[in-house]
N, C-alpha and C. Protein backbone atom coordinates (compact mmCIF):
# COMPACT_ATOMS: atom_id res chain seq x y z
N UNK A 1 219.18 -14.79 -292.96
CA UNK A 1 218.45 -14.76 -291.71
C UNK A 1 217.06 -15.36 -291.94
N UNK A 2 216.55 -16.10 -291.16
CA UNK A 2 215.80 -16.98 -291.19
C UNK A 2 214.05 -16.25 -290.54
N UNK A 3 213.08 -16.19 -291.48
CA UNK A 3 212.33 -14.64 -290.94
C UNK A 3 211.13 -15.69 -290.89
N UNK A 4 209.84 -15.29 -290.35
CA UNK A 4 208.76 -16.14 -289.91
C UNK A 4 207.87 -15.90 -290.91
N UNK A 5 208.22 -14.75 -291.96
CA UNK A 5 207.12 -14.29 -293.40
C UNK A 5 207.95 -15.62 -294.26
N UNK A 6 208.98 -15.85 -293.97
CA UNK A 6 209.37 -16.86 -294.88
C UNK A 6 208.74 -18.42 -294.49
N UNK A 7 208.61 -18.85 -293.24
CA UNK A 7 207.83 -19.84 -292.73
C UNK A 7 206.67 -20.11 -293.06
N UNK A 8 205.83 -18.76 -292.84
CA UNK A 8 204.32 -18.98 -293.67
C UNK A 8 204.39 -19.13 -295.16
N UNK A 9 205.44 -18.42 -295.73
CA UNK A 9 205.31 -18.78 -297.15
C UNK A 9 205.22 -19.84 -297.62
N UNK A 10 206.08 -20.79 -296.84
CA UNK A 10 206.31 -22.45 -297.06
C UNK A 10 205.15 -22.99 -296.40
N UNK A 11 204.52 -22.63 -295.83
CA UNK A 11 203.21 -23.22 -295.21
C UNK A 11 202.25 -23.08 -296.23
N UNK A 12 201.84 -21.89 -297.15
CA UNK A 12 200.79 -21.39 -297.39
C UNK A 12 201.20 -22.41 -298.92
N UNK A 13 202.46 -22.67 -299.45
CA UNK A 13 202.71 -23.38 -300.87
C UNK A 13 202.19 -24.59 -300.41
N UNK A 14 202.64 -25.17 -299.33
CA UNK A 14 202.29 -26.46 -299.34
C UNK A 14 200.97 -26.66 -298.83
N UNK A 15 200.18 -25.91 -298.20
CA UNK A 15 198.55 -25.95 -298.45
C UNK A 15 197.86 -26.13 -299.72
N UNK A 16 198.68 -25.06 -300.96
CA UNK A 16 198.33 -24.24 -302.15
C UNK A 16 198.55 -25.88 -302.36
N UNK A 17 199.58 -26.75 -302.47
CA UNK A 17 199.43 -27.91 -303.41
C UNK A 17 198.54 -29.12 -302.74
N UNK A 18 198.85 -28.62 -301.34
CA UNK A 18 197.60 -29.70 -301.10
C UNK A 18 195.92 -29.73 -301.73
N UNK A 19 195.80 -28.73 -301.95
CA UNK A 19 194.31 -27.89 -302.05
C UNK A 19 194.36 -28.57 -303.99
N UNK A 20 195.32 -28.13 -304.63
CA UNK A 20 195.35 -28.25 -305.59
C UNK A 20 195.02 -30.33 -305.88
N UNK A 21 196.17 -30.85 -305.17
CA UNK A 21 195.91 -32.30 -305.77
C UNK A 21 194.51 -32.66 -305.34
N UNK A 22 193.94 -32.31 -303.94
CA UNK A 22 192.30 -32.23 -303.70
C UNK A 22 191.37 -32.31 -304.91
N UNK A 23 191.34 -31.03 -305.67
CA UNK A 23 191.05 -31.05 -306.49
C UNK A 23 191.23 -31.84 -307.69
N UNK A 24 192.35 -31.63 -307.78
CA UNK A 24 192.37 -33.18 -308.84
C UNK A 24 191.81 -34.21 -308.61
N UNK A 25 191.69 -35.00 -307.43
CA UNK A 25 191.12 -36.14 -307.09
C UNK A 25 189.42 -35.97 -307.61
N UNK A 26 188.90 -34.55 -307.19
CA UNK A 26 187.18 -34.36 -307.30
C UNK A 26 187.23 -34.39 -308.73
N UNK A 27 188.09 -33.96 -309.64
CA UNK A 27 188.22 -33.96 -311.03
C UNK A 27 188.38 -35.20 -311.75
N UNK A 28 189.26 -35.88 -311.53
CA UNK A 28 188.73 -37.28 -311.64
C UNK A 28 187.75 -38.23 -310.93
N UNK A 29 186.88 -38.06 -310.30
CA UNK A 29 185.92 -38.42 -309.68
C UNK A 29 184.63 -37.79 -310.87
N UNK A 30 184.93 -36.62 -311.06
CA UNK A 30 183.69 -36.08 -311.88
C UNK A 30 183.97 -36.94 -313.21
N UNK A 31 184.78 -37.04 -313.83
CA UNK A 31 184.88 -37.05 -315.35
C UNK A 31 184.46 -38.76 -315.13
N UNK A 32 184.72 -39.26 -314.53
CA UNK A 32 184.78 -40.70 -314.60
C UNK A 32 182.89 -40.60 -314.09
N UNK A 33 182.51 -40.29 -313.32
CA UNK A 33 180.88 -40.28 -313.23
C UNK A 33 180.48 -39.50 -314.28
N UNK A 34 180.93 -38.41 -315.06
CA UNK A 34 180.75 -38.15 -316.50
C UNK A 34 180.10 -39.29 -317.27
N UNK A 35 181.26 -40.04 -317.57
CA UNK A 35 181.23 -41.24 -318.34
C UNK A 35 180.61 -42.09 -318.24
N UNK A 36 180.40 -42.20 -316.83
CA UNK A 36 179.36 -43.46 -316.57
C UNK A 36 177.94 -42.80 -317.18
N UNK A 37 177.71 -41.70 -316.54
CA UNK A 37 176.21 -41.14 -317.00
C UNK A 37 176.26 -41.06 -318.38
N UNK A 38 177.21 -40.90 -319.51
CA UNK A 38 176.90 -40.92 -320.39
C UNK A 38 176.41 -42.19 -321.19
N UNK A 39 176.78 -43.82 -320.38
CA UNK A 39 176.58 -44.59 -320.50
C UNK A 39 175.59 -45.39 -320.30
N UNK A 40 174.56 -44.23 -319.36
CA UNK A 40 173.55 -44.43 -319.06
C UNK A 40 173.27 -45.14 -317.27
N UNK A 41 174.89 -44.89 -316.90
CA UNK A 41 174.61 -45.45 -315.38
C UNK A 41 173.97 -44.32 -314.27
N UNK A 42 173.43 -44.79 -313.37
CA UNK A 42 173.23 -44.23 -312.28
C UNK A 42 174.15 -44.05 -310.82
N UNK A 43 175.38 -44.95 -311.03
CA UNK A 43 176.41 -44.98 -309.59
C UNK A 43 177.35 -45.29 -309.89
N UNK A 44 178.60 -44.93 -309.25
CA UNK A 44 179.41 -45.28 -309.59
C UNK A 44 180.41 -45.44 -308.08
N UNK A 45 181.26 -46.22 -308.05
CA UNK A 45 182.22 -46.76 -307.03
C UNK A 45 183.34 -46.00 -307.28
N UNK A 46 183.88 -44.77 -306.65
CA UNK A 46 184.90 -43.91 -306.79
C UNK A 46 186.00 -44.57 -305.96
N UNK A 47 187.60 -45.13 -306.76
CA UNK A 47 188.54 -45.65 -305.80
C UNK A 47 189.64 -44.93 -306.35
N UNK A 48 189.91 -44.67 -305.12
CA UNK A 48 191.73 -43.56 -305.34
C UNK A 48 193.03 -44.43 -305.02
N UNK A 49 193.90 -44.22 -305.07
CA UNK A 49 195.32 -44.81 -304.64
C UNK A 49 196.24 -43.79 -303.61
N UNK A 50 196.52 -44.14 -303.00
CA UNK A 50 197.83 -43.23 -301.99
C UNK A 50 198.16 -42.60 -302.91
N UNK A 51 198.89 -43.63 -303.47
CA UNK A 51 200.18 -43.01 -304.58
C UNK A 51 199.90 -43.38 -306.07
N UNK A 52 199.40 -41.97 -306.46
CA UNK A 52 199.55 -42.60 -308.06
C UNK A 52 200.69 -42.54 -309.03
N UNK A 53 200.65 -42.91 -310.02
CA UNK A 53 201.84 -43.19 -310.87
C UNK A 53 202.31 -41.66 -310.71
N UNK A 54 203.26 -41.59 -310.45
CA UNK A 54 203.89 -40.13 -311.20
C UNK A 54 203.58 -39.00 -309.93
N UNK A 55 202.83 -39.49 -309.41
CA UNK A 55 202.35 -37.74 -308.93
C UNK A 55 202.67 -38.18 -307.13
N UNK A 56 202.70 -36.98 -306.16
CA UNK A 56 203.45 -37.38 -305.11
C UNK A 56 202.11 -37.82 -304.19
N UNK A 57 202.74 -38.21 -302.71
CA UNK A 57 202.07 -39.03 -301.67
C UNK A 57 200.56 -38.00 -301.47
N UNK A 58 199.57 -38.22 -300.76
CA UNK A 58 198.67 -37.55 -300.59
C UNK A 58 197.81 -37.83 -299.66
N UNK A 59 197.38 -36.73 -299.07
CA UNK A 59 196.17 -37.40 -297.53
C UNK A 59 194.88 -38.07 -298.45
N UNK A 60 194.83 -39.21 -298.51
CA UNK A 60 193.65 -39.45 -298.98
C UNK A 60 192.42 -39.33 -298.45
N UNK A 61 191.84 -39.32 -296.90
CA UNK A 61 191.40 -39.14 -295.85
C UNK A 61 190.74 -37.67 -296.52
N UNK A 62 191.60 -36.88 -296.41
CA UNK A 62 191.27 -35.55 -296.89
C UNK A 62 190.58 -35.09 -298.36
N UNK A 63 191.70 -36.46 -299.01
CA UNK A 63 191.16 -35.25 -300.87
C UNK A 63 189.89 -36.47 -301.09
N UNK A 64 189.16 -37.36 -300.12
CA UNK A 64 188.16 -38.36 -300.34
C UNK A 64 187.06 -37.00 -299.31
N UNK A 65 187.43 -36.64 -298.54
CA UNK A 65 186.44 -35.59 -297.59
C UNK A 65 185.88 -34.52 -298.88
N UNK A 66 186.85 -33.72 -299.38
CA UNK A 66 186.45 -33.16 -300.56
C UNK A 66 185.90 -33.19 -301.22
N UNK A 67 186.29 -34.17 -301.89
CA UNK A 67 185.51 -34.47 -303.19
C UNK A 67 183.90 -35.34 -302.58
N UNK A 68 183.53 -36.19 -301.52
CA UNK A 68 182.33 -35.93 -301.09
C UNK A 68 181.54 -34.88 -300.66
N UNK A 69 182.13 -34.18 -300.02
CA UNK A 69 181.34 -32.14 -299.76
C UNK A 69 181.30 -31.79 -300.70
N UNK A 70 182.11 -31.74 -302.04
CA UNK A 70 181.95 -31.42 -303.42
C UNK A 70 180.70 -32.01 -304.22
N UNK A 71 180.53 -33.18 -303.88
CA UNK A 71 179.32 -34.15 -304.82
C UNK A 71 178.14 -33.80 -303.95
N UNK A 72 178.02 -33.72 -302.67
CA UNK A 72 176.52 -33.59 -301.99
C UNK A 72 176.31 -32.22 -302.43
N UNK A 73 176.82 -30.85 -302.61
CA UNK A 73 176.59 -30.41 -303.01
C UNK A 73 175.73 -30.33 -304.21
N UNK A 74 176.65 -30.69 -304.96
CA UNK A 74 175.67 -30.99 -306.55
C UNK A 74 174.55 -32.00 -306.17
N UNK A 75 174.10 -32.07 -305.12
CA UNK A 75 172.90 -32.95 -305.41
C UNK A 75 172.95 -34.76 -305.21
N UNK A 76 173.87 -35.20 -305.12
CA UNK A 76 174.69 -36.66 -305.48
C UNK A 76 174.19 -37.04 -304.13
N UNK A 77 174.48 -38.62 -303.78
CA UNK A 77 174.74 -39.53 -303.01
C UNK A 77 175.47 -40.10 -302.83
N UNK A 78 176.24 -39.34 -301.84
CA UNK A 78 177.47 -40.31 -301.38
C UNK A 78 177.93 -40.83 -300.29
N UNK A 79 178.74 -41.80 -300.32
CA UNK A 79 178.74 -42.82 -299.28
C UNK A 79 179.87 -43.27 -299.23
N UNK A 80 181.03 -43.28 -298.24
CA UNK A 80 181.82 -43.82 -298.02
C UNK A 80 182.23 -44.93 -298.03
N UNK A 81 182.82 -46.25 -298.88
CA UNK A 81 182.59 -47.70 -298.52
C UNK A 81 183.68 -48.49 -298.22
N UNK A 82 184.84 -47.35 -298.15
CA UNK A 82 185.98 -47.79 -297.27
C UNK A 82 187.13 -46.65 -297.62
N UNK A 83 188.25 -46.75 -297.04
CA UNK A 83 189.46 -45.93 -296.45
C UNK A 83 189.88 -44.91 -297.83
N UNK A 84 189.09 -45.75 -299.07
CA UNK A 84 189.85 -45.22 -300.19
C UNK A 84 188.70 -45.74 -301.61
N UNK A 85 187.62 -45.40 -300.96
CA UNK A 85 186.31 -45.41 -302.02
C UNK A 85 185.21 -44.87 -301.56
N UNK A 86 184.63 -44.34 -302.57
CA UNK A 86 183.16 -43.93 -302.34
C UNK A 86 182.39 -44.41 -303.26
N UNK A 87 181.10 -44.54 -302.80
CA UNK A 87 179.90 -45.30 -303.68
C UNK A 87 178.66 -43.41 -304.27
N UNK A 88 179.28 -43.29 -305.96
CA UNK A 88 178.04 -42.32 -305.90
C UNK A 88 177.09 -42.62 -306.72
N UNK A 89 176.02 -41.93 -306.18
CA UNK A 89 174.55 -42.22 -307.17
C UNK A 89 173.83 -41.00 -307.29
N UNK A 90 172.98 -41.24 -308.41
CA UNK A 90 172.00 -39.60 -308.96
C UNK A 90 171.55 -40.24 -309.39
């Protein structure tokens, strides 16, 4: 029998992984401006892919919203410079 606690369950997993690859995206966004700063840069051009190797489809729209509310936070400058990049600076 088909129950509506079971509906939200499947709602709330597939939030749980949306939320999760989000994060991944801000996680590679950090480590890679890591690197640059360790290199002594000041900005860096953050570009994502729909689809990366291996891992499944994703709102990019969304895990690019994130991970900018994530960086202004810390202080950063960021700037949108198209559908599937951001420009950051410190």
């Amino acid at each position: 029998m088909l129950k509506v606690s079971d509906l939200q369950k499947q709602q709330d997993q597939t939030a749980n992984k949306m939320k999760e690859m989000f994060r991944q995206v801000y996680e590679e966004c950090k480590n890679q401006i890591m690197l640059i700063n360790k290199k002594g840069g000041r900005n860096y051009i953050f570009r994502t892919s729909p689809i990366p190797f291996g891992k499944p489809l994703r709102d990019i729209a969304q895990a690019l919203s994130y991970t900018r509310k994530k960086l202004l936070k810390g202080g950063f400058n960021v700037q949108q410079i198209d559908n599937m990049s951001l420009l950051v600076r410190w």
